[in-house]
N, C-alpha and C. Protein backbone atom coordinates (compact mmCIF):
# COMPACT_ATOMS: atom_id res chain seq x y z
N UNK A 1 -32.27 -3.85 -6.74
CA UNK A 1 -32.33 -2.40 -6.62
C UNK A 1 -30.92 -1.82 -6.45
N UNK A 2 -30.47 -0.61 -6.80
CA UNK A 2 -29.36 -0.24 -6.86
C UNK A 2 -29.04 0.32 -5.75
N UNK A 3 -27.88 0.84 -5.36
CA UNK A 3 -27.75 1.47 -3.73
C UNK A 3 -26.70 3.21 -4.33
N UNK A 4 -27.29 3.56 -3.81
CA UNK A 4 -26.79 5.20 -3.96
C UNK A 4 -26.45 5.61 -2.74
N UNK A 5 -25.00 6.18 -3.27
CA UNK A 5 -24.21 6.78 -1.70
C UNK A 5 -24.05 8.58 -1.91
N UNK A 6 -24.25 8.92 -1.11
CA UNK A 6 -24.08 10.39 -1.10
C UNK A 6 -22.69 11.20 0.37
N UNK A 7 -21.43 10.79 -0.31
CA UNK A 7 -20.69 10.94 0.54
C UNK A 7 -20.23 12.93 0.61
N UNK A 8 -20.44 12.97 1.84
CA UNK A 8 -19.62 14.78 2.09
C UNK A 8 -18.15 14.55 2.98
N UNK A 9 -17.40 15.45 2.27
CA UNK A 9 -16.04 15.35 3.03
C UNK A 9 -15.84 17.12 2.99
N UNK A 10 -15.33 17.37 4.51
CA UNK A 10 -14.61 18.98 4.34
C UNK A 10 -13.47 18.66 4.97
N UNK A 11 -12.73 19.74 3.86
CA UNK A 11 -10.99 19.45 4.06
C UNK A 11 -10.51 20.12 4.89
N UNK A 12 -9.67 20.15 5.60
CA UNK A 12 -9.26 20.83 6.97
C UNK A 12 -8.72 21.88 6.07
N UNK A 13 -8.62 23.44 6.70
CA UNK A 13 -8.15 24.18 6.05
C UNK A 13 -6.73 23.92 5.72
N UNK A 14 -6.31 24.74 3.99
CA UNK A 14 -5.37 24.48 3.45
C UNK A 14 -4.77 22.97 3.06
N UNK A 15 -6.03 21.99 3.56
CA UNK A 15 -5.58 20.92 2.83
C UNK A 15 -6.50 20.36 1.35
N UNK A 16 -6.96 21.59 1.21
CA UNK A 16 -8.05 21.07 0.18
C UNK A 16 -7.34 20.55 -1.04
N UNK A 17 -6.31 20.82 -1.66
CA UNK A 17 -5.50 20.59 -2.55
C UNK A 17 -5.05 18.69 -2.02
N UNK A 18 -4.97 18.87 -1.39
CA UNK A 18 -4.48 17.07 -1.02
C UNK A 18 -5.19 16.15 -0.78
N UNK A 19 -6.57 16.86 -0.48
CA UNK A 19 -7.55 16.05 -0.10
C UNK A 19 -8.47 15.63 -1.73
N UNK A 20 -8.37 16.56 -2.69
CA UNK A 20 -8.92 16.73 -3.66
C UNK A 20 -7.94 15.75 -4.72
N UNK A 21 -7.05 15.75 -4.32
CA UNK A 21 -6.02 14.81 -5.44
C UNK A 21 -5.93 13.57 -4.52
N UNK A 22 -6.15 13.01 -3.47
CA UNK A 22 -6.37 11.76 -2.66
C UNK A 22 -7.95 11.52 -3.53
N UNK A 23 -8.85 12.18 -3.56
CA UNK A 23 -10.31 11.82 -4.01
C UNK A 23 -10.30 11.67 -5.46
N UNK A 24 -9.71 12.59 -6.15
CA UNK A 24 -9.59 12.07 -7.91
C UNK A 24 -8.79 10.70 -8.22
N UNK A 25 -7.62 10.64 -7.29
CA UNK A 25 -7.12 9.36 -7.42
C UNK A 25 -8.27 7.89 -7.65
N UNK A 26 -9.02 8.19 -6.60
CA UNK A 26 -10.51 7.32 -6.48
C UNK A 26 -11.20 6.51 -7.65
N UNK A 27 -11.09 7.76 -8.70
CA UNK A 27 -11.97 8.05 -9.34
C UNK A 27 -12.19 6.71 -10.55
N UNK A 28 -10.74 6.47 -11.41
CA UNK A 28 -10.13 5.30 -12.24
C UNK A 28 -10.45 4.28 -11.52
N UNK A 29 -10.16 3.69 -10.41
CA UNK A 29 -10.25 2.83 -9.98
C UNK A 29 -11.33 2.32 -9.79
N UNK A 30 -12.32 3.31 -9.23
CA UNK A 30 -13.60 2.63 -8.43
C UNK A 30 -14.79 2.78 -9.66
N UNK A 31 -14.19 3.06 -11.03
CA UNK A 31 -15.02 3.12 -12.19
C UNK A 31 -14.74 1.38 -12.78
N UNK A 32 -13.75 1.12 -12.43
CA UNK A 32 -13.21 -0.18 -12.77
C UNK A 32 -13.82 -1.28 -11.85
N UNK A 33 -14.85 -1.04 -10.48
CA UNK A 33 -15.10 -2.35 -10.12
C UNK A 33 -16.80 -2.41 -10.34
N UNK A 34 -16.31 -4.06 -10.54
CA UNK A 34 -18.22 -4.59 -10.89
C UNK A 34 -19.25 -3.77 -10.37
N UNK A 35 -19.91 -3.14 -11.09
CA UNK A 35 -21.34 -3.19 -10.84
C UNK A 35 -21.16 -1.77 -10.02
N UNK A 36 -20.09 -0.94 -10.29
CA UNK A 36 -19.95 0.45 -10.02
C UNK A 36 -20.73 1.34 -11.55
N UNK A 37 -22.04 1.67 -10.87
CA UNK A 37 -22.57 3.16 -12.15
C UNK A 37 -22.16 3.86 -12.21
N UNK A 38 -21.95 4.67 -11.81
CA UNK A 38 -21.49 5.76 -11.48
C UNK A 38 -20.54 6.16 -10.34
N UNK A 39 -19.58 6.98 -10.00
CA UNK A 39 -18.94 7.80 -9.37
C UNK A 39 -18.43 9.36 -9.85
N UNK A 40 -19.36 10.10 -9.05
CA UNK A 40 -18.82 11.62 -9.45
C UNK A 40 -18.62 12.44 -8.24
N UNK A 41 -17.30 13.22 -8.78
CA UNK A 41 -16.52 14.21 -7.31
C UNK A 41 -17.32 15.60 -7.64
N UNK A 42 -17.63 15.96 -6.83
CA UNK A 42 -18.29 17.30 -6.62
C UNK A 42 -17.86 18.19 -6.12
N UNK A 43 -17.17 19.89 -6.05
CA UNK A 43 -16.50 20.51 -4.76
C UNK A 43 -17.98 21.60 -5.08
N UNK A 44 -17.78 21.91 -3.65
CA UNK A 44 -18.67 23.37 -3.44
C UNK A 44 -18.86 24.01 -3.60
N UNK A 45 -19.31 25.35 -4.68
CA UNK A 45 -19.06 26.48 -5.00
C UNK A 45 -19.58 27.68 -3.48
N UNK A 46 -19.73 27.05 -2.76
CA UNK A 46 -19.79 28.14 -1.94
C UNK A 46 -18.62 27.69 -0.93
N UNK A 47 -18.56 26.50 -0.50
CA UNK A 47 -17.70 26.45 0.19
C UNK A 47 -16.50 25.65 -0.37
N UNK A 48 -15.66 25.84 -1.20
CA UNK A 48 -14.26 25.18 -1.49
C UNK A 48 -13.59 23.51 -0.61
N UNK A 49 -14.13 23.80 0.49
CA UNK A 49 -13.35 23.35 1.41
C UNK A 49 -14.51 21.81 1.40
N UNK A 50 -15.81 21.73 0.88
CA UNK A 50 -16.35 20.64 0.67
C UNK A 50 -16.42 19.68 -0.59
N UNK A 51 -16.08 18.75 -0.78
CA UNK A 51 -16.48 17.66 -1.54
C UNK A 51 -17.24 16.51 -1.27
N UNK A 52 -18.26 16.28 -2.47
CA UNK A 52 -18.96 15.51 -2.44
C UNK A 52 -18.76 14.42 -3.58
N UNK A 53 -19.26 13.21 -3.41
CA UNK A 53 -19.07 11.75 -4.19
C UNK A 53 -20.65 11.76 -4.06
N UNK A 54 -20.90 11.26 -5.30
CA UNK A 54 -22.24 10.86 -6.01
C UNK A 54 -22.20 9.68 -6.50
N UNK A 55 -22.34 8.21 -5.68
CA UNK A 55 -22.07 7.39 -6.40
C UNK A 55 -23.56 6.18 -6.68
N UNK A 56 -23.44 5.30 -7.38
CA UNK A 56 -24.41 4.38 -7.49
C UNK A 56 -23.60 3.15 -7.70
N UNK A 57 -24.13 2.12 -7.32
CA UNK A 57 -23.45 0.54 -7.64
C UNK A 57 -25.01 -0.38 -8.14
N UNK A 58 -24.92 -1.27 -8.93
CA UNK A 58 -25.73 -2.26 -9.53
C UNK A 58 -27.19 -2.50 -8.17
N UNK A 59 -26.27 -3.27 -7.02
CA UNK A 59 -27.05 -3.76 -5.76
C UNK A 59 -25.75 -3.56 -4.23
N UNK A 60 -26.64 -4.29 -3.62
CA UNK A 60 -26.41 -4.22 -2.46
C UNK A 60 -24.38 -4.99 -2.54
N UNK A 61 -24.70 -6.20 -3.00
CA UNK A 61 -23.37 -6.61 -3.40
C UNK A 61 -21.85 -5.82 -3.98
N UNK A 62 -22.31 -5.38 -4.87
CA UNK A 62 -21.36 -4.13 -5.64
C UNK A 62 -20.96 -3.36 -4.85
N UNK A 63 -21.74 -2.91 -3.48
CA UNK A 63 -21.38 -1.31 -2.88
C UNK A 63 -20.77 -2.07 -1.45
N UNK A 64 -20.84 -3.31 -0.99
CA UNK A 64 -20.31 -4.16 -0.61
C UNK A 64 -18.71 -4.45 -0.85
N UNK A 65 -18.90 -4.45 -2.06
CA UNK A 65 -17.55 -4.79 -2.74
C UNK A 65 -16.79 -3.91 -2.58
N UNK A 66 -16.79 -2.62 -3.35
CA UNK A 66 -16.54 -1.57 -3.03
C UNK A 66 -15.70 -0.73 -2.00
N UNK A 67 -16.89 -1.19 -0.83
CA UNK A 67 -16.14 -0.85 0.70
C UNK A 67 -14.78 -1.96 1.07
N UNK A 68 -14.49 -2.70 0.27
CA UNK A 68 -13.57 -3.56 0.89
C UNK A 68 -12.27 -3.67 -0.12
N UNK A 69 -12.70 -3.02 -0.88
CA UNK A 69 -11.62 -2.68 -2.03
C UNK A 69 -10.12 -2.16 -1.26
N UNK A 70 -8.87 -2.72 -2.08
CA UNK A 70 -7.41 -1.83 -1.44
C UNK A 70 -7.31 -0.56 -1.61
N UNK A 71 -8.05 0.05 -2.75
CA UNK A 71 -8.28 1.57 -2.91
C UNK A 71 -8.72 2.39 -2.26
N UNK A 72 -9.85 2.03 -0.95
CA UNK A 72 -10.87 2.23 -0.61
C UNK A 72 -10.18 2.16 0.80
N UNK A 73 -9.06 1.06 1.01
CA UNK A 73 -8.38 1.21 2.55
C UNK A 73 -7.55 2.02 2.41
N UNK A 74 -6.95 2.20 1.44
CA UNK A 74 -5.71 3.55 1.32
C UNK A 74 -6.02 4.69 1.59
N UNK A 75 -7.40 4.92 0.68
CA UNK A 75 -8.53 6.16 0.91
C UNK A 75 -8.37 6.27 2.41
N UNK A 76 -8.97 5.34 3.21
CA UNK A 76 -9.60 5.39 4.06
C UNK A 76 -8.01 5.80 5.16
N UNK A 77 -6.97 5.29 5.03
CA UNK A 77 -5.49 5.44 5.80
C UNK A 77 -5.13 6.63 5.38
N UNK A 78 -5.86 7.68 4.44
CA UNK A 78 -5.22 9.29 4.11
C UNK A 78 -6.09 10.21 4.85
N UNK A 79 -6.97 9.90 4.75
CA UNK A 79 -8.33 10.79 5.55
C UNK A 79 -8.39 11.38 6.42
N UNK A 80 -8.12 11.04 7.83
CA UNK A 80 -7.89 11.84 9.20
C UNK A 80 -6.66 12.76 9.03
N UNK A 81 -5.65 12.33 8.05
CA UNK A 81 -4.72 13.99 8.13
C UNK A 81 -5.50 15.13 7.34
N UNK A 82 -6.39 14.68 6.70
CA UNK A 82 -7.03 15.57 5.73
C UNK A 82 -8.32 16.48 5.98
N UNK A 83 -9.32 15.35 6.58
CA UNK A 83 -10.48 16.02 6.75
C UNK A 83 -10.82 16.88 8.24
N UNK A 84 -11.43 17.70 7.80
CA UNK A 84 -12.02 18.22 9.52
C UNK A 84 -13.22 17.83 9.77
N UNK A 85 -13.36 16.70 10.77
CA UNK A 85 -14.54 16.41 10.78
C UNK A 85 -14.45 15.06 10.22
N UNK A 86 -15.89 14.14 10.72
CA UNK A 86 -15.77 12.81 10.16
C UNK A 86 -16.79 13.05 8.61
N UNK A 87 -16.53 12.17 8.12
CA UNK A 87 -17.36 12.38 6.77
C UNK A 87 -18.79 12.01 7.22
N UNK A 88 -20.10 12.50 6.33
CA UNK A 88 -21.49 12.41 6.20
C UNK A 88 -21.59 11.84 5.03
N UNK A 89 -22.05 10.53 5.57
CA UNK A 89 -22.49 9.47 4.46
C UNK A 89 -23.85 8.94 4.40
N UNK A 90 -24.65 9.19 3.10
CA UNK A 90 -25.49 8.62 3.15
C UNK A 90 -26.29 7.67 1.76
N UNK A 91 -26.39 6.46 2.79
CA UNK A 91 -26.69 5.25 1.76
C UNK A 91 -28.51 5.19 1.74
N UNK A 92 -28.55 4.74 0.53
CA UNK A 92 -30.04 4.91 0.05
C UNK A 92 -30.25 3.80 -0.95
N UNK A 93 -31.59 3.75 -0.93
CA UNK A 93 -32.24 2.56 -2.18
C UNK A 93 -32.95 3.53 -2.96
N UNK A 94 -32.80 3.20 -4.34
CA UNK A 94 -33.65 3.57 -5.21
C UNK A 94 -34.94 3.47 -5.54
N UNK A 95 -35.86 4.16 -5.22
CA UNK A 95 -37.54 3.75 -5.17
C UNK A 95 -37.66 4.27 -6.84
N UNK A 96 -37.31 4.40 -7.12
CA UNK A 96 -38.14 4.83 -8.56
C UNK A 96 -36.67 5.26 -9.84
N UNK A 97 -36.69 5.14 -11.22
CA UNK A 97 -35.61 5.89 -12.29
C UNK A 97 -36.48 5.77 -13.31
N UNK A 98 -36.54 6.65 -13.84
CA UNK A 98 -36.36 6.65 -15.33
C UNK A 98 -35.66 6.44 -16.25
């Protein structure tokens, strides 16, 4: 079964610009590892200051992988100057696709 992440990040004011080019950076890379479906950046139309990641990986393994990636610790070492607030993450199984 595949694992779907639904990550929210809000950028501390006036850092949305840095926080938004730290998250596209993401983007090449984490399309490049095994058993990554998908990854898509989302910003808010109501609120600017939110972005969202839409991602899917193969299984449980892949999204595994993923989290332990050097991309993914760099990510993770830019974040607290950036965001307000901790991020809302949420991991899920797929019950059903077409």
């Amino acid at each position: 079964m595949s694992i779907t992440v639904v990550a929210r990040l809000t950028a501390k004011p006036g850092s949305e610009k840095q926080l938004e080019e730290a998250l596209r950076a993401m983007i090449p890379k984490v399309r490049e590892e095994p058993g990554a479906l998908a990854y898509v950046l989302n910003q808010s139309i109501k609120n600017p200051t939110v972005f969202v990641f839409y991602e899917v990986y193969k299984d449980q393994a892949a999204f595994e992988h993923h989290t332990k990636t050097p991309h993914m610790a760099e990510l993770q070492g830019k974040l607290p100057a950036l965001l307000d607030g901790r991020p809302t993450i949420d991991i899920l199984t797929e019950l059903d696709h077409k």
